[in-house]
PDB file of N, CA and C in Angstrom:
ATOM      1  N   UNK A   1     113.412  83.582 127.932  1.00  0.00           N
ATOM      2  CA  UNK A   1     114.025  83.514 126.618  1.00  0.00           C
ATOM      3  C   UNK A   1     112.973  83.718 125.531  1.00  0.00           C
ATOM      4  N   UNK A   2     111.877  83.212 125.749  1.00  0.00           N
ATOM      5  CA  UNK A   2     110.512  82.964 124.478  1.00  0.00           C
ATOM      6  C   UNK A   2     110.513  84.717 124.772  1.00  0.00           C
ATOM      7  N   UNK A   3     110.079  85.387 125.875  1.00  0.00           N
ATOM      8  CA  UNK A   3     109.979  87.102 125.417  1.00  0.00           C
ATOM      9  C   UNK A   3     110.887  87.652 124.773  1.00  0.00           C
ATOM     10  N   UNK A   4     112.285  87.067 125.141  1.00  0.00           N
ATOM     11  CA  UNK A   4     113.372  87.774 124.206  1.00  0.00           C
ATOM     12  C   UNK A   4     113.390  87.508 122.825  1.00  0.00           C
ATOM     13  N   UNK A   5     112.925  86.799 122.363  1.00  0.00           N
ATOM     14  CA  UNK A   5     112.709  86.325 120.960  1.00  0.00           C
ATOM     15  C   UNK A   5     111.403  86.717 120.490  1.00  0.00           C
ATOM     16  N   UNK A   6     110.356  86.774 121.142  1.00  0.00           N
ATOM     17  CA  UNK A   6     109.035  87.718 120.597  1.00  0.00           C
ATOM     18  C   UNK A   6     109.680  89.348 120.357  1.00  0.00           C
ATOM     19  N   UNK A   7     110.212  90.130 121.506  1.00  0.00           N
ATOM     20  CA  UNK A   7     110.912  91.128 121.575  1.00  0.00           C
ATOM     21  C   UNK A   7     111.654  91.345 120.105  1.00  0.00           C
ATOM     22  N   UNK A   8     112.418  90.583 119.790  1.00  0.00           N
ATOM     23  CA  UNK A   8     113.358  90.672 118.541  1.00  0.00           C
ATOM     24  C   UNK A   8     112.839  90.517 117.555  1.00  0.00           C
ATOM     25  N   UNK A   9     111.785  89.843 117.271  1.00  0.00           N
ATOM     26  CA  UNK A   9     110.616  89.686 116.334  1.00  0.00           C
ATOM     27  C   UNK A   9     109.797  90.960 116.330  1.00  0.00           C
ATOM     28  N   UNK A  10     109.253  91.373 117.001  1.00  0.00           N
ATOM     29  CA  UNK A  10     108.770  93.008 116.716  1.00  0.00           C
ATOM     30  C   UNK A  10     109.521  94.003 116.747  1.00  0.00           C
ATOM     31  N   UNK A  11     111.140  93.711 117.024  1.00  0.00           N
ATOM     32  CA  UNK A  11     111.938  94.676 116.831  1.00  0.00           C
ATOM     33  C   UNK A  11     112.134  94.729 114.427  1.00  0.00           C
ATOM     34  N   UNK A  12     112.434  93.618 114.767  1.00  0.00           N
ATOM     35  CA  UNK A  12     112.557  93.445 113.142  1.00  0.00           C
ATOM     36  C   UNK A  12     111.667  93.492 111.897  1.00  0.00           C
ATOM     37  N   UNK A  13     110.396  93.149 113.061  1.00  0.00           N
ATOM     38  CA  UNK A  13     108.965  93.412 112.167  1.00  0.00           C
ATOM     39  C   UNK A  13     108.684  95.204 112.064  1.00  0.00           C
ATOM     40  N   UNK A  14     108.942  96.064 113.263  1.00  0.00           N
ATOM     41  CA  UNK A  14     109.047  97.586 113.187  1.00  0.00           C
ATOM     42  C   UNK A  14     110.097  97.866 112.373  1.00  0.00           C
ATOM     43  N   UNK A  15     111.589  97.184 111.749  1.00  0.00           N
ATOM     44  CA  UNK A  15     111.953  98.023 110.936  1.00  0.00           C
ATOM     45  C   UNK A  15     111.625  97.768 109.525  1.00  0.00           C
ATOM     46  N   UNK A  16     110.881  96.673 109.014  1.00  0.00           N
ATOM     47  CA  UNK A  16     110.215  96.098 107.813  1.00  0.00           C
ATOM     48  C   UNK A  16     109.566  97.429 107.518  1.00  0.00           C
ATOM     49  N   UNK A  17     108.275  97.621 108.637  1.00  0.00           N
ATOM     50  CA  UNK A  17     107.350  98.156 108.371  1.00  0.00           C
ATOM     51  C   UNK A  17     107.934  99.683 108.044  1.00  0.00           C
ATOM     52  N   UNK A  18     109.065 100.232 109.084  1.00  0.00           N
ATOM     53  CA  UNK A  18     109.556 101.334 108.295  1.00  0.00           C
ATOM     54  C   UNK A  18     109.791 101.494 107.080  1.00  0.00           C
ATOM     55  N   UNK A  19     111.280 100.455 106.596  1.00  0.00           N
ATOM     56  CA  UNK A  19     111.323 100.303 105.587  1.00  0.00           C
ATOM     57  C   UNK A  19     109.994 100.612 104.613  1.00  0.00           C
ATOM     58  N   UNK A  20     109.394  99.672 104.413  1.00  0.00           N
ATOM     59  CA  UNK A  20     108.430  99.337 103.481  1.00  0.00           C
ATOM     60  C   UNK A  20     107.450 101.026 103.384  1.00  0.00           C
ATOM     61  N   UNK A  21     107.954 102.086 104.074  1.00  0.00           N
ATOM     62  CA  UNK A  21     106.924 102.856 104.316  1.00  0.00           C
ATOM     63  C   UNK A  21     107.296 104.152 103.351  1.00  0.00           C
ATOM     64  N   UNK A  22     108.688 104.038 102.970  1.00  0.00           N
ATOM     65  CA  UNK A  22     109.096 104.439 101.492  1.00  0.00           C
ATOM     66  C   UNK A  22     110.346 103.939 101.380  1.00  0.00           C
ATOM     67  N   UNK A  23     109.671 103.643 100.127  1.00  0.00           N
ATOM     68  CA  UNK A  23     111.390 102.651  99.376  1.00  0.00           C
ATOM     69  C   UNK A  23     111.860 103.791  98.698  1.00  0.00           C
ATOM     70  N   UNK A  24     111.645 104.434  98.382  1.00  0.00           N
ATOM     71  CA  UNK A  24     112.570 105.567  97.614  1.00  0.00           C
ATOM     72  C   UNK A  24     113.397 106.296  98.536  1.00  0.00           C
ATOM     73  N   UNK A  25     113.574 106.170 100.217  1.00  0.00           N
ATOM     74  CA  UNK A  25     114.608 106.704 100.893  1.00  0.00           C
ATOM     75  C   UNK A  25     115.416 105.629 100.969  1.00  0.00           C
ATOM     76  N   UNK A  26     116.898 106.111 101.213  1.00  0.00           N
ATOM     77  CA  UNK A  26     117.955 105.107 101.707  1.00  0.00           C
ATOM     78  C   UNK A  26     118.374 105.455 102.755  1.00  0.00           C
ATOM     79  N   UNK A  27     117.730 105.101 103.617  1.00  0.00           N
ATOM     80  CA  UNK A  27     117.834 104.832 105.111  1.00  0.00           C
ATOM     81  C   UNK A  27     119.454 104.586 105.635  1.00  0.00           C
ATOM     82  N   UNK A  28     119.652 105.322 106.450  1.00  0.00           N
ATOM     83  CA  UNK A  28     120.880 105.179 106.853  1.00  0.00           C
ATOM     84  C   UNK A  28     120.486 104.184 108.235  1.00  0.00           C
ATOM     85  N   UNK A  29     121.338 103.485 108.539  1.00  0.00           N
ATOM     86  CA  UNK A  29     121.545 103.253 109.699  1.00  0.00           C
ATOM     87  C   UNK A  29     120.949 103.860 111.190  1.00  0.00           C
ATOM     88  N   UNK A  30     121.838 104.602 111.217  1.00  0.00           N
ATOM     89  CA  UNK A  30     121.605 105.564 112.353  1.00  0.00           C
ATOM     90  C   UNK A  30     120.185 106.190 112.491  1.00  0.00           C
ATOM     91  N   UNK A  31     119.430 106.899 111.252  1.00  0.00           N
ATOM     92  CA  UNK A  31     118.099 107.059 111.098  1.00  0.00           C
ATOM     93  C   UNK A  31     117.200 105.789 111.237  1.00  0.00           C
ATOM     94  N   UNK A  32     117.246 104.551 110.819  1.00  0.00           N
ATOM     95  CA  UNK A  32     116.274 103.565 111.354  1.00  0.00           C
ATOM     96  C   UNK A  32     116.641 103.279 112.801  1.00  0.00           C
ATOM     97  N   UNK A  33     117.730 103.447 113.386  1.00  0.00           N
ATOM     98  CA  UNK A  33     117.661 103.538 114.861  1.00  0.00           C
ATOM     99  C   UNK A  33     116.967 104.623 115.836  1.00  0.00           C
ATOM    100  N   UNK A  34     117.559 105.647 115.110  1.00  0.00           N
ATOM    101  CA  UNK A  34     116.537 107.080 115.627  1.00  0.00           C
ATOM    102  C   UNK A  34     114.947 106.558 115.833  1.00  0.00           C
ATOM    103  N   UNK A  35     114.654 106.066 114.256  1.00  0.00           N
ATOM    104  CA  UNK A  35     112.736 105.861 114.174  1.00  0.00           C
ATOM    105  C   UNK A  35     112.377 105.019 114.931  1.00  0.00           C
ATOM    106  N   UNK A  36     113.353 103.807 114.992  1.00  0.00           N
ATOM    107  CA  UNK A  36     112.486 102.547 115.904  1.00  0.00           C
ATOM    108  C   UNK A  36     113.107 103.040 116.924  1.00  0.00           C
ATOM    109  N   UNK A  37     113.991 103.437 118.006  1.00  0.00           N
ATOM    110  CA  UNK A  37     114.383 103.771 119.225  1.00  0.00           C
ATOM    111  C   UNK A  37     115.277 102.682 119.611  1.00  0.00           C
ATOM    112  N   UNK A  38     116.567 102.276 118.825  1.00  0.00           N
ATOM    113  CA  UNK A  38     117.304 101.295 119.048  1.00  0.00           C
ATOM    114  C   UNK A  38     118.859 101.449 118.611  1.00  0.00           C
ATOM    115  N   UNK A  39     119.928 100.555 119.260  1.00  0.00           N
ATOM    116  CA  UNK A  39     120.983 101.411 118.539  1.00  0.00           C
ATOM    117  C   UNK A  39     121.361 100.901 116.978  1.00  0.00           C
ATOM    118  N   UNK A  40     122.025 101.591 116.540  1.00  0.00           N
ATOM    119  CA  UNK A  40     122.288 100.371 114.565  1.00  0.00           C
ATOM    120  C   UNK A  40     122.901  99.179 115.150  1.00  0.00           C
ATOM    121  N   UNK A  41     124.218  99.490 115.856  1.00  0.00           N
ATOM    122  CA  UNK A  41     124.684  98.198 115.992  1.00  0.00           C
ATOM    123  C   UNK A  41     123.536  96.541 116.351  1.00  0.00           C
ATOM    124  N   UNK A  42     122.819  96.991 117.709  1.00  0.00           N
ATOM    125  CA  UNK A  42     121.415  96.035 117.693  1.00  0.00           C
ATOM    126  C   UNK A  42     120.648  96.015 116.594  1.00  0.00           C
ATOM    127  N   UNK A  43     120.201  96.985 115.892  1.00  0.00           N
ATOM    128  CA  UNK A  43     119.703  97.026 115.197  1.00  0.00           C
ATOM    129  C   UNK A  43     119.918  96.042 113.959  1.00  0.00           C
ATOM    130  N   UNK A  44     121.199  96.303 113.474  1.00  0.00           N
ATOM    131  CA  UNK A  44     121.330  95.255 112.864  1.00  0.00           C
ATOM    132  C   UNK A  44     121.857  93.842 113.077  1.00  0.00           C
ATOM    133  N   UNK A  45     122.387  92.828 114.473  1.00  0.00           N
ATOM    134  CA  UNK A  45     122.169  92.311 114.596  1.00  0.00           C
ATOM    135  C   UNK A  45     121.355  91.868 115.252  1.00  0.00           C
ATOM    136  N   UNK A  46     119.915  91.861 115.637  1.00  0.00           N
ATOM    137  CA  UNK A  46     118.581  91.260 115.887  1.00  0.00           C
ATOM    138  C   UNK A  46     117.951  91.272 114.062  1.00  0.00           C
ATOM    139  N   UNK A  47     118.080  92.177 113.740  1.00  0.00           N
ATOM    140  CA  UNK A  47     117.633  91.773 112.397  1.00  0.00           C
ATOM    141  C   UNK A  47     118.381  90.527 111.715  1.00  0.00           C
ATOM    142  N   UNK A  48     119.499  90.672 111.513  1.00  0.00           N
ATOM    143  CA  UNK A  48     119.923  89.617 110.747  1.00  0.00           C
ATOM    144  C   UNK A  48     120.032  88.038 111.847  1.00  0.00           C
ATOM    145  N   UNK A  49     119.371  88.299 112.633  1.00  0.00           N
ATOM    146  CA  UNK A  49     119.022  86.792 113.530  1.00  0.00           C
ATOM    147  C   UNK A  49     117.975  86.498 113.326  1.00  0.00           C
ATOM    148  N   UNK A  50     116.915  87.491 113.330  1.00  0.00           N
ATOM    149  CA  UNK A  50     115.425  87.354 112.985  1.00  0.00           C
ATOM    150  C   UNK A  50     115.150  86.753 111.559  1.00  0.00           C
ATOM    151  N   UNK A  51     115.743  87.619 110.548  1.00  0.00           N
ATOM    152  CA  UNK A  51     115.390  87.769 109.214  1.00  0.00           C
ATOM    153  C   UNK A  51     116.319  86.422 108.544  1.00  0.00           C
ATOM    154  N   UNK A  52     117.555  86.103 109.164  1.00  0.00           N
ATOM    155  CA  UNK A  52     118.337  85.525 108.543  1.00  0.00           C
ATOM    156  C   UNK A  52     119.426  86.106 107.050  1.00  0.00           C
ATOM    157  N   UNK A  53     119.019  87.680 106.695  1.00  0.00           N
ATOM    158  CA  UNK A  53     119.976  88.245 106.075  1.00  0.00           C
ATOM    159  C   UNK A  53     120.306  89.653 107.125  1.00  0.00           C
ATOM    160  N   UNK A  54     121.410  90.781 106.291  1.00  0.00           N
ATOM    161  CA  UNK A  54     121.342  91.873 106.538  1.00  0.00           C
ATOM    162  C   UNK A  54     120.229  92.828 106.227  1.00  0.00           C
ATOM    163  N   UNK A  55     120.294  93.756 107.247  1.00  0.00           N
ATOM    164  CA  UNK A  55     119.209  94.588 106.937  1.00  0.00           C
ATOM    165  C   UNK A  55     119.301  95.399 105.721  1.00  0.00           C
ATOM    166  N   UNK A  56     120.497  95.562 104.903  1.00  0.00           N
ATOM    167  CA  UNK A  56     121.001  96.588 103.906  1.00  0.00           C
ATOM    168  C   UNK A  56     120.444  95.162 102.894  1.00  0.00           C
ATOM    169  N   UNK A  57     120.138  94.367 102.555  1.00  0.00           N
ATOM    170  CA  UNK A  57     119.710  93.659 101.678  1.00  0.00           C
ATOM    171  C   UNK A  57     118.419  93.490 101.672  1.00  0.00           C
ATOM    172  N   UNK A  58     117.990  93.105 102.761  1.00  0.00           N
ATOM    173  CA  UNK A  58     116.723  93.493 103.020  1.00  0.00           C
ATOM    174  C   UNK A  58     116.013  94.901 102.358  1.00  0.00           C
ATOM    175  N   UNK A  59     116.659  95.778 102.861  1.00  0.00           N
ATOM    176  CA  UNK A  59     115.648  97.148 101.820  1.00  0.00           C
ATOM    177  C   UNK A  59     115.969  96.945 100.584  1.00  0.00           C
ATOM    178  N   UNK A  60     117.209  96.411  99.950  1.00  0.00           N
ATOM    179  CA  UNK A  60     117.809  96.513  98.713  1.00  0.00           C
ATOM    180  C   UNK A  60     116.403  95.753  97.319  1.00  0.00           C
ATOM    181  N   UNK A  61     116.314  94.045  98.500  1.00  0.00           N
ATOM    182  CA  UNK A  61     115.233  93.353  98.114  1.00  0.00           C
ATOM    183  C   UNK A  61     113.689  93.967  97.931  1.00  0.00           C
ATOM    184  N   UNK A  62     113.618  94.528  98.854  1.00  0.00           N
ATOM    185  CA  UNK A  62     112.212  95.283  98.863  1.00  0.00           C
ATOM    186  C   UNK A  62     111.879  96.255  97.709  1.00  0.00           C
ATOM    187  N   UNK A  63     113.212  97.206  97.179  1.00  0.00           N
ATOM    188  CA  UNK A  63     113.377  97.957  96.717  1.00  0.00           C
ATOM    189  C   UNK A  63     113.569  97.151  94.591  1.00  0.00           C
ATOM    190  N   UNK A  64     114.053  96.286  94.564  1.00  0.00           N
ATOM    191  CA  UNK A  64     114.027  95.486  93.491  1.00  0.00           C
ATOM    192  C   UNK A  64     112.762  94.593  93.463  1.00  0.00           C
ATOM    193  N   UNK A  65     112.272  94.820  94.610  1.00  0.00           N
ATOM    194  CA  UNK A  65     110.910  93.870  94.211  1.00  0.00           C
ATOM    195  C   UNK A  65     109.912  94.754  93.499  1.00  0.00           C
ATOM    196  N   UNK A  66     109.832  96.189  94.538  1.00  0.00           N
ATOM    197  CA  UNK A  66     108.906  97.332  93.980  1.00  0.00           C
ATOM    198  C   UNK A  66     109.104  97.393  92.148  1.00  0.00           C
ATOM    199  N   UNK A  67     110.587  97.658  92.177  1.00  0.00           N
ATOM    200  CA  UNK A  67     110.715  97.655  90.521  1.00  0.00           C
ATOM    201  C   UNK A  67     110.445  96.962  89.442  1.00  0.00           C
ATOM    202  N   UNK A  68     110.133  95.382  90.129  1.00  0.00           N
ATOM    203  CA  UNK A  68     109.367  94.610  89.479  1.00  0.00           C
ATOM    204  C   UNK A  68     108.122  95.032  89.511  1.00  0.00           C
ATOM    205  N   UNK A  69     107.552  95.293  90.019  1.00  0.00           N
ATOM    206  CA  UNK A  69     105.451  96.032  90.358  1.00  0.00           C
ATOM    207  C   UNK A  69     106.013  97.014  89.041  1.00  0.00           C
ATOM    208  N   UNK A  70     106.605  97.738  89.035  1.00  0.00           N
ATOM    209  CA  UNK A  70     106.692  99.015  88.449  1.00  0.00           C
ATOM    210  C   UNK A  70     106.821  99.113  86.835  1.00  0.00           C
ATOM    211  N   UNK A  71     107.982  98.011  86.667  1.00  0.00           N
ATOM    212  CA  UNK A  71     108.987  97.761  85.938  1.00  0.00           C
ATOM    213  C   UNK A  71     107.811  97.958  83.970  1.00  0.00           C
ATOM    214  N   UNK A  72     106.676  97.119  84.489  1.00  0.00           N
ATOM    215  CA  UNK A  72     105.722  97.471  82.914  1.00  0.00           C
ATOM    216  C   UNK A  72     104.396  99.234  83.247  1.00  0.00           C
ATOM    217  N   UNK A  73     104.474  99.671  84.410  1.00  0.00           N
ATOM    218  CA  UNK A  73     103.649 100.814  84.419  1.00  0.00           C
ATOM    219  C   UNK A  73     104.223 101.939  84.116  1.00  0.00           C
ATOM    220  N   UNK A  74     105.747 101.720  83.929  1.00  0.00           N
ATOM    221  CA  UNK A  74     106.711 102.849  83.498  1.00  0.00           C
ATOM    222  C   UNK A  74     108.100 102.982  82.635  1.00  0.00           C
ATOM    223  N   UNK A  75     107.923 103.681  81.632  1.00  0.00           N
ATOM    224  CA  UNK A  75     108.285 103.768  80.840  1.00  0.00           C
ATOM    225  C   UNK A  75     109.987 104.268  80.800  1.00  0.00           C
ATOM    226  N   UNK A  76     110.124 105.234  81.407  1.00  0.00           N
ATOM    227  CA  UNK A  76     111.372 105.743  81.777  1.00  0.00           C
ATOM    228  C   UNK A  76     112.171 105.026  83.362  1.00  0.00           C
ATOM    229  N   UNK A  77     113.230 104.380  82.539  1.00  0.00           N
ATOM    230  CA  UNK A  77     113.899 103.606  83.932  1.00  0.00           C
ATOM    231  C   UNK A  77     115.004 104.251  84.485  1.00  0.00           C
ATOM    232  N   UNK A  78     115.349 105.848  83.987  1.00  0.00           N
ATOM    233  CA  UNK A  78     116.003 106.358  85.056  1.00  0.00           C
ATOM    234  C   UNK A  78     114.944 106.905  85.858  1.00  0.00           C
ATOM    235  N   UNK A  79     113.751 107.301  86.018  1.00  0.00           N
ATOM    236  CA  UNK A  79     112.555 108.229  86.502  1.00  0.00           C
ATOM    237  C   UNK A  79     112.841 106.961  87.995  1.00  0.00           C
ATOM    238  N   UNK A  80     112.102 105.701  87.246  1.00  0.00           N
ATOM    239  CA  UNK A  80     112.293 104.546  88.097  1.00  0.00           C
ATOM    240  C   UNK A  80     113.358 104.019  89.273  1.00  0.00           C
ATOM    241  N   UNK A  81     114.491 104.348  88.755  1.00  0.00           N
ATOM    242  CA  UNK A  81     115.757 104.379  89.744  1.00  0.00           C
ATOM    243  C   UNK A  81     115.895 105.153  90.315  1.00  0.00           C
ATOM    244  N   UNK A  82     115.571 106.386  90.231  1.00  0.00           N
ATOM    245  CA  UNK A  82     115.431 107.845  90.915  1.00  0.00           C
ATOM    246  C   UNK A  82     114.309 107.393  92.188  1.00  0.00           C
ATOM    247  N   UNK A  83     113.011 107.124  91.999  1.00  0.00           N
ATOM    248  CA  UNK A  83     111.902 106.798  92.690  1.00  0.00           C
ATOM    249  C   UNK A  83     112.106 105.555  93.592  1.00  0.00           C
ATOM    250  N   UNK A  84     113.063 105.013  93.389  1.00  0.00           N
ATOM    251  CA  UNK A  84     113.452 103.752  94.262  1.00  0.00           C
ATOM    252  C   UNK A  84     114.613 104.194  94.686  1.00  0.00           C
ATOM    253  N   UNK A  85     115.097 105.252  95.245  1.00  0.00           N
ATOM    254  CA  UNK A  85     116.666 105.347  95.357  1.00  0.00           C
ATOM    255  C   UNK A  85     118.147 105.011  95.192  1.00  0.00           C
ATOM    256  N   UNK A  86     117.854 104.974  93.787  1.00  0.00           N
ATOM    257  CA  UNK A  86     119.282 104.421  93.235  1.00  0.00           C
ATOM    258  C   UNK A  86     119.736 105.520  92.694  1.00  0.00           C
ATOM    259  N   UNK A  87     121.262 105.342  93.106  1.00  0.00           N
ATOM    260  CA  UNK A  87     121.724 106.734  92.903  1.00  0.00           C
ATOM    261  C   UNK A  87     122.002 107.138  91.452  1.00  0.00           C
ATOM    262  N   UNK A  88     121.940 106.086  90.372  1.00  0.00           N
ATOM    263  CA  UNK A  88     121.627 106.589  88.651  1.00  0.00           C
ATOM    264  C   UNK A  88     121.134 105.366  88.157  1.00  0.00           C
ATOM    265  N   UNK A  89     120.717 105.441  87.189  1.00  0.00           N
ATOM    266  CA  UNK A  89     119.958 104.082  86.096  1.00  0.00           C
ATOM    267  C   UNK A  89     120.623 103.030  86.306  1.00  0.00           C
ATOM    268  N   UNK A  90     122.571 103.369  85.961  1.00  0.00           N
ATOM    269  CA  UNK A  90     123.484 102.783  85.856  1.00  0.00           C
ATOM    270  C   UNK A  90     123.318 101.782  86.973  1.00  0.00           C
ATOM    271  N   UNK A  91     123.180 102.501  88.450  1.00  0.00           N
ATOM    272  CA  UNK A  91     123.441 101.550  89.646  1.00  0.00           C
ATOM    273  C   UNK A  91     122.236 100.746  89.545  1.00  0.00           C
ATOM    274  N   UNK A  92     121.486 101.402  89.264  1.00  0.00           N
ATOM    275  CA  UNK A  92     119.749 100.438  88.983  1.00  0.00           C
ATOM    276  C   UNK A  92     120.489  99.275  88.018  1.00  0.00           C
ATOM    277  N   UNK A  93     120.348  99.311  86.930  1.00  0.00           N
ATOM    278  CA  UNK A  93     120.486  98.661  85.912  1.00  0.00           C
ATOM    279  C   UNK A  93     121.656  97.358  86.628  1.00  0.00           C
ATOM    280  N   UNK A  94     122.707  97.622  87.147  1.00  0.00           N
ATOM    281  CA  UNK A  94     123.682  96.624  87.552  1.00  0.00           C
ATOM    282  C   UNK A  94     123.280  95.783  88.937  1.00  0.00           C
ATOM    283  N   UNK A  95     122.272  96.693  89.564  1.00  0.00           N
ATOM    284  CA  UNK A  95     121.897  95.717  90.392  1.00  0.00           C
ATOM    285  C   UNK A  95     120.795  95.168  89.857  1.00  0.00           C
ATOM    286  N   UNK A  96     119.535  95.004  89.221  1.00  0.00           N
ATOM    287  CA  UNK A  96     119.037  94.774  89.262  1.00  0.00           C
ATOM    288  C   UNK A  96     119.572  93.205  88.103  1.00  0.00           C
ATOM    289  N   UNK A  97     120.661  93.361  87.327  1.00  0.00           N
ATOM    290  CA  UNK A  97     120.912  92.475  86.469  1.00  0.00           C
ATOM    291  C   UNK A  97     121.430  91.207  87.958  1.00  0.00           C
ATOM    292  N   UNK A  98     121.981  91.594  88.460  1.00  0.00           N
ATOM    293  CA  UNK A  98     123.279  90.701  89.984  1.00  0.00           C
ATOM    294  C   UNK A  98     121.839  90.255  90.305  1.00  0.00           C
ATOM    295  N   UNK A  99     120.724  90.579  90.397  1.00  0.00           N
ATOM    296  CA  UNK A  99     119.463  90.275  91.270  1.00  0.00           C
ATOM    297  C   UNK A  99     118.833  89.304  90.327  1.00  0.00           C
ATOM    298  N   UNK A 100     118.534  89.794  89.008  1.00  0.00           N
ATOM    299  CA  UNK A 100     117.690  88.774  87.815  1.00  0.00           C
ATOM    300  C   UNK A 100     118.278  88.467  86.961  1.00  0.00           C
ATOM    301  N   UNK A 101     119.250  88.632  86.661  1.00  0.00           N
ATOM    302  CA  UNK A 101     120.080  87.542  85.472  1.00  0.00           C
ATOM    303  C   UNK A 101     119.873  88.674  84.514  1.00  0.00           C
ATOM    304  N   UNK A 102     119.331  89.835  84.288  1.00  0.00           N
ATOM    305  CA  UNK A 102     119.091  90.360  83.177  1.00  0.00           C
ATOM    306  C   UNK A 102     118.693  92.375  83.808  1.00  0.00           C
ATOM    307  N   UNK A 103     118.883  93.226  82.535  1.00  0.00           N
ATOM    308  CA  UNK A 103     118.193  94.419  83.026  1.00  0.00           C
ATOM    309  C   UNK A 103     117.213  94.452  82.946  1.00  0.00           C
ATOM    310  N   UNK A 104     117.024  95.360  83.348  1.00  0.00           N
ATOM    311  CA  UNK A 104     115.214  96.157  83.483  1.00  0.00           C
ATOM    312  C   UNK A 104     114.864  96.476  82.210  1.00  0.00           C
ATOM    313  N   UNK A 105     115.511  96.360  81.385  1.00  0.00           N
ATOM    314  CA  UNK A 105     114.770  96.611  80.246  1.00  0.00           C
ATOM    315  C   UNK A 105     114.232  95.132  79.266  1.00  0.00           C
ATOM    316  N   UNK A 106     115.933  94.493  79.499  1.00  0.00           N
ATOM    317  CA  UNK A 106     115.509  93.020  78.802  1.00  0.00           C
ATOM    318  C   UNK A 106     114.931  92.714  80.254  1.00  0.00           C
ATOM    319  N   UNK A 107     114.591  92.595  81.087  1.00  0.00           N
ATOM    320  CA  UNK A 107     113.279  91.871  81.920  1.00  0.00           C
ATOM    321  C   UNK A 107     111.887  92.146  81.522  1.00  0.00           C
ATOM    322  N   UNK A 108     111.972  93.606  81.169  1.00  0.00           N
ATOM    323  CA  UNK A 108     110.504  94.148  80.727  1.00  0.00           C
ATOM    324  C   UNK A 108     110.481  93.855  79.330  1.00  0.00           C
ATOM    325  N   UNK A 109     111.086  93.793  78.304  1.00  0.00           N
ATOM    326  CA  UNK A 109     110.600  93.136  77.067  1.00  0.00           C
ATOM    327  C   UNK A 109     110.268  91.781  77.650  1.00  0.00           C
ATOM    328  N   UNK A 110     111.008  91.075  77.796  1.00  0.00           N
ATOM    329  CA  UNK A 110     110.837  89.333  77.595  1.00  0.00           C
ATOM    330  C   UNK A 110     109.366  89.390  78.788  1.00  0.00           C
ATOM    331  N   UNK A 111     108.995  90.150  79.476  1.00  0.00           N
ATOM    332  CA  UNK A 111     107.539  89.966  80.302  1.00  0.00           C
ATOM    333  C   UNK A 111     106.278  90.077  79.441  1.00  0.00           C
ATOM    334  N   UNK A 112     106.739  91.610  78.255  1.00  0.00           N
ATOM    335  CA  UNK A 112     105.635  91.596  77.438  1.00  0.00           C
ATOM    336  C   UNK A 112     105.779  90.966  76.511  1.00  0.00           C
ATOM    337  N   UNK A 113     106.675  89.696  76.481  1.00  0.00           N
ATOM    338  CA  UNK A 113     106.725  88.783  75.485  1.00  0.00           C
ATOM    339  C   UNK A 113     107.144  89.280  74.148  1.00  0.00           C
ATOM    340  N   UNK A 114     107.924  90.330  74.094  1.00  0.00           N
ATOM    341  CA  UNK A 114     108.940  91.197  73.028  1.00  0.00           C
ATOM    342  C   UNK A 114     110.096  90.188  73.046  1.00  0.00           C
ATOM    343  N   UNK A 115     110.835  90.151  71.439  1.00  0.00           N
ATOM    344  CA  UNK A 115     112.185  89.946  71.725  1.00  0.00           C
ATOM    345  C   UNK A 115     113.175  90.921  72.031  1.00  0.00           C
ATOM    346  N   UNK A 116     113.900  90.868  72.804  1.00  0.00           N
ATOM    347  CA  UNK A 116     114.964  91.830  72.655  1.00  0.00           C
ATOM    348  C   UNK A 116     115.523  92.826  71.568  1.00  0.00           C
ATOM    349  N   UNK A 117     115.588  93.799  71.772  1.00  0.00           N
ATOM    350  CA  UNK A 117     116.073  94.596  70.395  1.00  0.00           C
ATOM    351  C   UNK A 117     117.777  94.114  70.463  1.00  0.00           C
ATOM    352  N   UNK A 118     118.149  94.192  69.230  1.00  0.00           N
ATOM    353  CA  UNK A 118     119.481  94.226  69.205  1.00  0.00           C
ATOM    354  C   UNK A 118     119.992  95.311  68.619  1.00  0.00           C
ATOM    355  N   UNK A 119     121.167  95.904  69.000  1.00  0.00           N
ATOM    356  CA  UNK A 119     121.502  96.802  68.465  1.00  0.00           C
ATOM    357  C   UNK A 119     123.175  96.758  68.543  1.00  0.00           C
TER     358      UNK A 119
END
């Protein structure tokens, strides 16, 4: 049992490391099974036993975290949603508010300690 659970642990740690190896693709399913050599269905449940979420949140997280790194080195936040694979600003912008209470833009003022513009 302890190998089957090391096993599932480097199964889930190989698709991190995919993941993490560009966040600007959106990985289908079927393609992170292709790369690691596993089927989706396993695929995604050993991950979400390992990890304790889904794997589609998992990149989602990774992918909103990057945009935080990013979020003050760049100026244009559709360029940004494009480069993280979101399919327009719009979808950026709404997830990233469901994720931080706020957009990417009021996140990046209130970081450089700006008030919000109002308009």
């Amino acid at each position: 049992m302890r190998g089957s659970t090391h096993a599932r642990r480097r199964l889930a740690d190989r698709v991190k490391m995919l993941l993490a190896s560009d966040l600007s693709r959106r990985w289908t399913l079927a393609e992170i099974g292709e790369e690691i050599g596993s089927s989706p269905v396993y695929l995604t449940q050993v991950f979400k036993q390992v990890e304790g979420m889904p794997l589609y949140r998992y990149q989602l997280q990774l992918r909103l975290a990057r945009a935080l790194d990013l979020l003050g080195k760049m100026d244009d936040l559709s360029a940004l949603a494009a480069e993280l694979g979101f399919s327009s600003h719009s979808h950026f912008t709404n997830v990233f508010r469901q994720a931080y209470g706020r957009s990417p833009a009021e996140f990046r003022q209130s970081s450089r300690g700006m008030a919000p513009l109002i308009t």
